[in-house]
Protein backbone atom coordinates (compact mmCIF):
# COMPACT_ATOMS: atom_id res chain seq x y z
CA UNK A 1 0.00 0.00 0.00
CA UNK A 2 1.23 3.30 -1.08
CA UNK A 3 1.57 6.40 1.42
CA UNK A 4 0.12 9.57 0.44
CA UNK A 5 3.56 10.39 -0.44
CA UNK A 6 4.47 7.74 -2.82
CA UNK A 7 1.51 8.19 -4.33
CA UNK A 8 1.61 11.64 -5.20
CA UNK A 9 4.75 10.84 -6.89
CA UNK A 10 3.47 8.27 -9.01
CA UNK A 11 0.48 10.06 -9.97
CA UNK A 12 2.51 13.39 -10.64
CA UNK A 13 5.06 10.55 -13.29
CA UNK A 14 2.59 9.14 -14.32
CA UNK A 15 0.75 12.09 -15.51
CA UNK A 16 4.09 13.73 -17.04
CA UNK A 17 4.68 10.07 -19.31
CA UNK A 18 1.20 9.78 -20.50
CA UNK A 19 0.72 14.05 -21.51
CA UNK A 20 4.09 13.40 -23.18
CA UNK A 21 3.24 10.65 -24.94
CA UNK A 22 0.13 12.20 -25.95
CA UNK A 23 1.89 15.00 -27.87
CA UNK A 24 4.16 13.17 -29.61
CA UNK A 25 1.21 11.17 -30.70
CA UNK A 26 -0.86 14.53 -31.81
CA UNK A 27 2.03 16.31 -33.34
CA UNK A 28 1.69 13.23 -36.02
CA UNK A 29 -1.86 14.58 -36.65
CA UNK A 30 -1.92 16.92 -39.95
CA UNK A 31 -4.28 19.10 -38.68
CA UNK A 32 -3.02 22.18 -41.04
CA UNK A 33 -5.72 21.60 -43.75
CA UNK A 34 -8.20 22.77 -40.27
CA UNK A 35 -6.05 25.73 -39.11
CA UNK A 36 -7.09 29.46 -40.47
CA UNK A 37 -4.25 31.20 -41.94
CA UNK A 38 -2.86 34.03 -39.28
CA UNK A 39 -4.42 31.29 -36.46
CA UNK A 40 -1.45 29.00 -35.90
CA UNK A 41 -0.80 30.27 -32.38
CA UNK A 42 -4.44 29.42 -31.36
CA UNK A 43 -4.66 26.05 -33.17
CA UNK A 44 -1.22 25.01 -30.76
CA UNK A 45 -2.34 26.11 -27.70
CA UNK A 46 -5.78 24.00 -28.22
CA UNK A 47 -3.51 20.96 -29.10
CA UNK A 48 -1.56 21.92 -25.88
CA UNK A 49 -5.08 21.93 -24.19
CA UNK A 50 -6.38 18.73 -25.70
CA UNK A 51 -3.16 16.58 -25.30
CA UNK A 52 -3.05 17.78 -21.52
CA UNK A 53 -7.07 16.73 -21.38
CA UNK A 54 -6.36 13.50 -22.59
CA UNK A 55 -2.99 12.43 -21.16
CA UNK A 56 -4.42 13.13 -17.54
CA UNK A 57 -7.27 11.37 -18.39
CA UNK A 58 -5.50 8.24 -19.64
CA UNK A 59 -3.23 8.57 -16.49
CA UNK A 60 -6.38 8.80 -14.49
CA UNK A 61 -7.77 5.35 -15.39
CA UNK A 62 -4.20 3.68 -15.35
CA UNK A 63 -3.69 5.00 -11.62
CA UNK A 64 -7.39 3.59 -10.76
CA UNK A 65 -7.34 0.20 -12.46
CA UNK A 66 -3.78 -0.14 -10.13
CA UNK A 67 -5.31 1.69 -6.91
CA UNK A 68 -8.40 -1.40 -7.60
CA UNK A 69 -6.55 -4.10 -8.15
CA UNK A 70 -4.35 -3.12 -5.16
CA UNK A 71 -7.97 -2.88 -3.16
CA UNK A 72 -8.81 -6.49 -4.28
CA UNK A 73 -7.15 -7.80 -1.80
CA UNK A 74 -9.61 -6.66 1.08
CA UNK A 75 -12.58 -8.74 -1.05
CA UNK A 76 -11.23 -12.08 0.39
């Protein structure tokens, strides 16, 4: 069992890995053909925005399917 500690550390990892992976993963995306010309600032903080939305999010559900399956233990 983790201590709050511990655990804040993993989460804060694990949240860095999975928004970096995330980006590299959206930077493959050709989203030019969307962007307005004079609009390219905008268009890369919303990818900014999105990749941080769905790296935490992906971190999120990793960190609770190992906090549950750490908790399965008090079922027996």
């Amino acid at each position: 069992m983790f201590s709050i500690g511990q655990l804040a550390i993993v989460s804060i990892i694990s949240h860095l890995i999975f928004i970096f992976i995330t980006w590299k993963v959206v930077q493959t995306i050709n989203i030019d053909p969307l962007i307005r010309k004079g609009r390219g600032t905008e268009a890369r903080v919303m990818l900014l925005l999105i990749t941080i939305v769905i790296g935490a999010g992906v971190s999120r559900f990793f960190l609770e399917i190992l906090q549950w399956s750490q908790d399965l233990i008090y079922l027996f």
